[in-house]
Protein backbone atom coordinates (compact mmCIF):
# COMPACT_ATOMS: atom_id res chain seq x y z
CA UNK A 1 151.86 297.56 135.41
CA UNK A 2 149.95 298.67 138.47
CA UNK A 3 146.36 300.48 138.26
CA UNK A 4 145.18 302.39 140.87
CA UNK A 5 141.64 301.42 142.56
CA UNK A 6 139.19 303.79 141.56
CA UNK A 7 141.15 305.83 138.70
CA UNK A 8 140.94 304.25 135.11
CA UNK A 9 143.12 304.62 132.59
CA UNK A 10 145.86 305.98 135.39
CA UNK A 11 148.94 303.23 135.24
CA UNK A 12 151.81 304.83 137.80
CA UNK A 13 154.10 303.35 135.48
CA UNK A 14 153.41 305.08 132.33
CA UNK A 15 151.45 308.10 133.77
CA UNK A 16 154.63 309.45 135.96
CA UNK A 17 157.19 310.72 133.68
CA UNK A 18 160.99 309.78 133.51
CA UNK A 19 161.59 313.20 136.06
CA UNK A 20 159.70 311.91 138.61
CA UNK A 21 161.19 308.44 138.48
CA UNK A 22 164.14 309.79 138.75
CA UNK A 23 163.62 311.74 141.80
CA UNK A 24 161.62 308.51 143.27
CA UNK A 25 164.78 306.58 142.66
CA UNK A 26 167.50 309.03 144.39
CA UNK A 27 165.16 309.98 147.19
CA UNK A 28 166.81 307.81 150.35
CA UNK A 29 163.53 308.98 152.78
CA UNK A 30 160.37 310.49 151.59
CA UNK A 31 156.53 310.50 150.95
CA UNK A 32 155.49 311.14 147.26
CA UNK A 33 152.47 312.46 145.74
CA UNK A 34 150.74 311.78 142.61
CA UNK A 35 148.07 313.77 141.02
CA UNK A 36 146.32 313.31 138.00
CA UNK A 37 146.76 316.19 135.68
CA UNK A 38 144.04 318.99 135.56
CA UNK A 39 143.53 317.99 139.31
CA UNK A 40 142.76 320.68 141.25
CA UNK A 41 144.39 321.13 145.13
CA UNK A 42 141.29 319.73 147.19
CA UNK A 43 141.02 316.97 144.66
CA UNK A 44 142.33 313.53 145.95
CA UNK A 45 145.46 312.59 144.73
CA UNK A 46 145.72 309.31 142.35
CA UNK A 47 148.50 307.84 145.04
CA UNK A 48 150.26 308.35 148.13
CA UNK A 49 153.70 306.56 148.92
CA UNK A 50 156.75 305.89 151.03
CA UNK A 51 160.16 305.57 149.17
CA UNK A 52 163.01 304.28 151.47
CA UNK A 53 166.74 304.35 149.51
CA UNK A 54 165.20 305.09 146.21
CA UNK A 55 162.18 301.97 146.47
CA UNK A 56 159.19 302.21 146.91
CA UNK A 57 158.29 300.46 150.05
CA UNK A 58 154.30 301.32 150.19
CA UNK A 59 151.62 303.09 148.09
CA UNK A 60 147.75 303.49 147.36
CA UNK A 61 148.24 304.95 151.14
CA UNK A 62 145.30 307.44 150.68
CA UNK A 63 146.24 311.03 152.19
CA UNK A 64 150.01 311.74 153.41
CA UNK A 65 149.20 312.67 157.27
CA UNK A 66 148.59 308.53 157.23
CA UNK A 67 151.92 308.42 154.95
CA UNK A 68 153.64 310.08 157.55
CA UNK A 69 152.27 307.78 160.14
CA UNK A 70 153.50 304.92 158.40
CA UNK A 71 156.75 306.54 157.97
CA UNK A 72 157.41 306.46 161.09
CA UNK A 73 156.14 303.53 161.97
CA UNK A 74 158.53 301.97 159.05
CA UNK A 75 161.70 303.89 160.75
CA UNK A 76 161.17 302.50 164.32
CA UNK A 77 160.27 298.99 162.74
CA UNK A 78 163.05 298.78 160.52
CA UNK A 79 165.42 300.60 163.00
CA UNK A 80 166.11 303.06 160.61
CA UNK A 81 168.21 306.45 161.34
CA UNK A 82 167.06 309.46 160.48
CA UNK A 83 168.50 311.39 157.52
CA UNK A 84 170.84 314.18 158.65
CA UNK A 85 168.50 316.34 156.50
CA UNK A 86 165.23 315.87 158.15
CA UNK A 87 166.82 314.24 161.37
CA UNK A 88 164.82 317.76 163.38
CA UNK A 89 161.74 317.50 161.74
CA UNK A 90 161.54 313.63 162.41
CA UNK A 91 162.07 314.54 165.84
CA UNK A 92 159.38 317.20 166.37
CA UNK A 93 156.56 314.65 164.75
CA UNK A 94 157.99 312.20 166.80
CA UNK A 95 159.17 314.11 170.41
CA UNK A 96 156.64 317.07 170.13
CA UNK A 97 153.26 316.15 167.82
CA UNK A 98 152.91 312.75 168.70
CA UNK A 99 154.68 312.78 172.16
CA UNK A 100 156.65 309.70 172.34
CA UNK A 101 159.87 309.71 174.19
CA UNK A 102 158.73 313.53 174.43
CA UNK A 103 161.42 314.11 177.61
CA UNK A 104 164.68 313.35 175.79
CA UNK A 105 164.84 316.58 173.13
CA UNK A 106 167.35 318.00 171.22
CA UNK A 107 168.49 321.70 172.10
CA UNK A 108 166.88 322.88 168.73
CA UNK A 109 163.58 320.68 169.50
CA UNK A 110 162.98 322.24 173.05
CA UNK A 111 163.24 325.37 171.81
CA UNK A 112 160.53 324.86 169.00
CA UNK A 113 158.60 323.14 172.39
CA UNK A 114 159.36 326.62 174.79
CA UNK A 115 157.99 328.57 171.47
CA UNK A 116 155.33 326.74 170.62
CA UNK A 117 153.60 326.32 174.51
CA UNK A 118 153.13 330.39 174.44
């Protein structure tokens, strides 16, 4: 059983219901949120994670703008592919926000670029 640093009594394992195990376990890419119930939106959330095919790969990550950061970071370490789902979005963070590789876009990414520069 894992506690979180900082929140007593809050064990991921029995605090997350069956539902959101579920979802944890047939998400192939994603970021997950936990808050503790009664939390209100500024509060902190209990945890912050990255699930990769259904695992997860990393938690106790703090605030999800750093989860996302580590997402990526996890993709070009583990030369992963981008889910056909999210393959755009990956690519703006990546091409556009963070401007790496930012000269070698997608048709659908330079126009978000041409939009955006207004």
């Amino acid at each position: 059983m894992k506690n979180l640093p900082g929140v007593p009594g809050v064990h991921l394992e029995k605090d997350v219901d069956e539902s959101t195990q579920m979802a944890i376990a047939e998400t192939v890419f994603g970021i997950f949120v936990i808050r503790q119930e009664g939390a209100e939106p500024g509060d902190d959330p209990a945890d912050v994670g990255i699930v990769l095919e259904g695992v997860e790969v990393m938690s106790e990550l703090g605030n999800v703008a750093f989860a996302v950061v580590m997402l990526l970071g996890l993709v070009y370490a583990l030369n992963l592919s981008y889910s056909q789902e999210l393959k755009y979005t990956f690519e703006v963070l990546q091409k556009i926000i963070m401007e790496l590789d930012a000269n070698k876009l997608s048709n659908k990414a330079q126009v978000l670029k041409t939009l955006l520069s207004r």
